[in-house]
Protein backbone atom coordinates (compact mmCIF):
# COMPACT_ATOMS: atom_id res chain seq x y z
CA UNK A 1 -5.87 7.56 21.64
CA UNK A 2 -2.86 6.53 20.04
CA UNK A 3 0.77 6.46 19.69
CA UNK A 4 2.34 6.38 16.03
CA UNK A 5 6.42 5.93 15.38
CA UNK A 6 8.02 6.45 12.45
CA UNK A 7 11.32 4.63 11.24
CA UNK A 8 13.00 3.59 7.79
CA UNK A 9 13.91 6.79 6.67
CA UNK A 10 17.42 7.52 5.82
CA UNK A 11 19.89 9.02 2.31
CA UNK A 12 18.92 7.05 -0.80
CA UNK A 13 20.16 7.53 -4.31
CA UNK A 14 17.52 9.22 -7.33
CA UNK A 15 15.44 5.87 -8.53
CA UNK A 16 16.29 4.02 -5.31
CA UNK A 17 13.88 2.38 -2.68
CA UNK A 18 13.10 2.59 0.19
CA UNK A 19 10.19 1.36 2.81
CA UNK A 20 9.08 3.40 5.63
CA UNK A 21 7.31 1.78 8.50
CA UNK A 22 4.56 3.31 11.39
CA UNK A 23 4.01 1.42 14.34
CA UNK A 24 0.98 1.52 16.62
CA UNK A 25 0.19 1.18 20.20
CA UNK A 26 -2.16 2.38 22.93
CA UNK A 27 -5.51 1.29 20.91
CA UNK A 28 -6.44 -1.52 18.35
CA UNK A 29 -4.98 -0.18 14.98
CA UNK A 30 -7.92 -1.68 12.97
CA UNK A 31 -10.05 1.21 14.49
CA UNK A 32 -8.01 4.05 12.67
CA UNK A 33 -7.72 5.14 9.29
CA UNK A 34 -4.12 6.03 8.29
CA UNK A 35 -2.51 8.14 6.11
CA UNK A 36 1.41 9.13 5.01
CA UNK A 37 2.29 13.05 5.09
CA UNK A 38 5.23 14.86 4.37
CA UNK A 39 6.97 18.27 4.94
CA UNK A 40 10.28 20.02 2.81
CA UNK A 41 12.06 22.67 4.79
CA UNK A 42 10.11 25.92 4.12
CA UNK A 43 6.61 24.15 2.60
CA UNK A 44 3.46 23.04 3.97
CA UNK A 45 2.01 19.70 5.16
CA UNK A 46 1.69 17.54 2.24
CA UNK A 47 -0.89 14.77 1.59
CA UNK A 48 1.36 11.46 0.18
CA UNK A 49 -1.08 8.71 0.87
CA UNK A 50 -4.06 7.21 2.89
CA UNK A 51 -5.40 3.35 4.08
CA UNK A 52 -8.57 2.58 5.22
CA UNK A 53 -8.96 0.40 8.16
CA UNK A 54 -9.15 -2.76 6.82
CA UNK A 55 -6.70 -1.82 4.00
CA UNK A 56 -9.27 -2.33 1.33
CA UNK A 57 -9.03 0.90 0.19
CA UNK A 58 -6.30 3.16 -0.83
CA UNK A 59 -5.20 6.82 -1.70
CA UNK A 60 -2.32 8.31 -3.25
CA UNK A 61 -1.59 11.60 -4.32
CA UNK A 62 -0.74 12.80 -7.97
CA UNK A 63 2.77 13.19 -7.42
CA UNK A 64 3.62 9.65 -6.28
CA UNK A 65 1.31 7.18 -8.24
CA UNK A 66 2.95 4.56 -9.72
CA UNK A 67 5.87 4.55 -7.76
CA UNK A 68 4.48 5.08 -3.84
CA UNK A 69 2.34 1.93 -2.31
CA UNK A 70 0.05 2.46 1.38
CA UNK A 71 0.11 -0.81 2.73
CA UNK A 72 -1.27 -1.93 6.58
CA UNK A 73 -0.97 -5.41 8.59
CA UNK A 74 -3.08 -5.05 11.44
CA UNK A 75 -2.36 -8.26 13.17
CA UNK A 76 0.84 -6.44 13.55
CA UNK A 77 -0.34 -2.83 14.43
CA UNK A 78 1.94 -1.74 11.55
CA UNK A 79 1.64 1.14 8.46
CA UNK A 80 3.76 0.90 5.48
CA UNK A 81 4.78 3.32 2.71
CA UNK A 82 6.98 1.59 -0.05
CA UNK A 83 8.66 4.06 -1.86
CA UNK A 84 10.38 3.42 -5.43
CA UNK A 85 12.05 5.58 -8.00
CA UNK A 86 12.58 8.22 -5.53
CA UNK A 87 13.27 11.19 -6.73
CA UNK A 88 15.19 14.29 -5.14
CA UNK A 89 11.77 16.22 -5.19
CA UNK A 90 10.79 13.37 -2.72
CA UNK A 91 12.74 14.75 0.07
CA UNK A 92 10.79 15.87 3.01
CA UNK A 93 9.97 14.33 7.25
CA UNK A 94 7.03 11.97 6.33
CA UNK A 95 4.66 12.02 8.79
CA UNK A 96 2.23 9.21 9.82
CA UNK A 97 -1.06 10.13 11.08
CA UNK A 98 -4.47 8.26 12.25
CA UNK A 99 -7.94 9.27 11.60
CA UNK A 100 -10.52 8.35 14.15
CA UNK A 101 -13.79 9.35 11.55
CA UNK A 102 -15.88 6.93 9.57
CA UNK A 103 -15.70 8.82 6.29
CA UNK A 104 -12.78 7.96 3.71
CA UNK A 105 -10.73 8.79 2.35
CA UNK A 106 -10.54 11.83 5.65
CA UNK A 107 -9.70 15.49 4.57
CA UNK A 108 -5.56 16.03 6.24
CA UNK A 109 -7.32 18.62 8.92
CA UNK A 110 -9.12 15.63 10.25
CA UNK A 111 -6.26 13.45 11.32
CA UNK A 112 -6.58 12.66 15.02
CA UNK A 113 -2.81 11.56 15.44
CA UNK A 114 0.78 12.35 14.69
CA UNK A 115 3.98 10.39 14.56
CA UNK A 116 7.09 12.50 15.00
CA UNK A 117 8.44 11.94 11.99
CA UNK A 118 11.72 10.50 10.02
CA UNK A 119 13.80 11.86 7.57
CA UNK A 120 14.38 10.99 3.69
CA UNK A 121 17.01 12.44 1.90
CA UNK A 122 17.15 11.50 -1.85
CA UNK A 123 20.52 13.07 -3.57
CA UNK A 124 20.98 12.96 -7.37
């Protein structure tokens, strides 16, 4: 198993930046894939963006290509979501997760792991 925090959320500005970060511990990150969820008040789970275990391969969804980047270091047992051009739609607790299958990119049901989340606020 393992343990995921979140941190780097916080208030940004619409079209402002910020970088979320995931850290691992309890097994070798390399193992996992990851992925980035988030959640509004009132609304489901959403997908935002996956990494494969080496970081060769990437997902995002629809709604932030082009301005989201999935980024790992696993020397480092660390998960990174770089977030630019926010906008106030962007607003949710993003999640990170870990996937123990083989398959990629992992359907959201199949995420082993949660992390407990961190807040981003974008005003307008």
């Amino acid at each position: 198993q393992v343990q995921l925090v979140e941190s780097g959320g916080g208030l940004v500005q619409a079209g402002g930046s910020l970088k979320l970060s995931c850290a691992a511990s309890g097994r070798t990150v390399s193992i996992y894939h990851l992925g980035w969820f988030r959640q509004a008040p009132g609304k489901e789970r959403e997908f935002v963006a996956a990494i494969s275990r080496s970081g060769g391969s990437t997902v995002l969804a629809d709604s932030v290509k082009g301005r989201f980047t999935i980024s790992r270091d696993n020397a480092k047992n660390m998960m990174y979501l770089q977030m630019d051009s926010l906008k106030p739609e962007d607003t949710a607790v993003y999640y990170c997760a870990a996937d123990e299958g083989v398959l990629f990119p992992a359907r959201s049901q199949n995420y082993d792991y949660w992390g407990q989340g961190t807040q981003v606020t974008v005003s307008s």
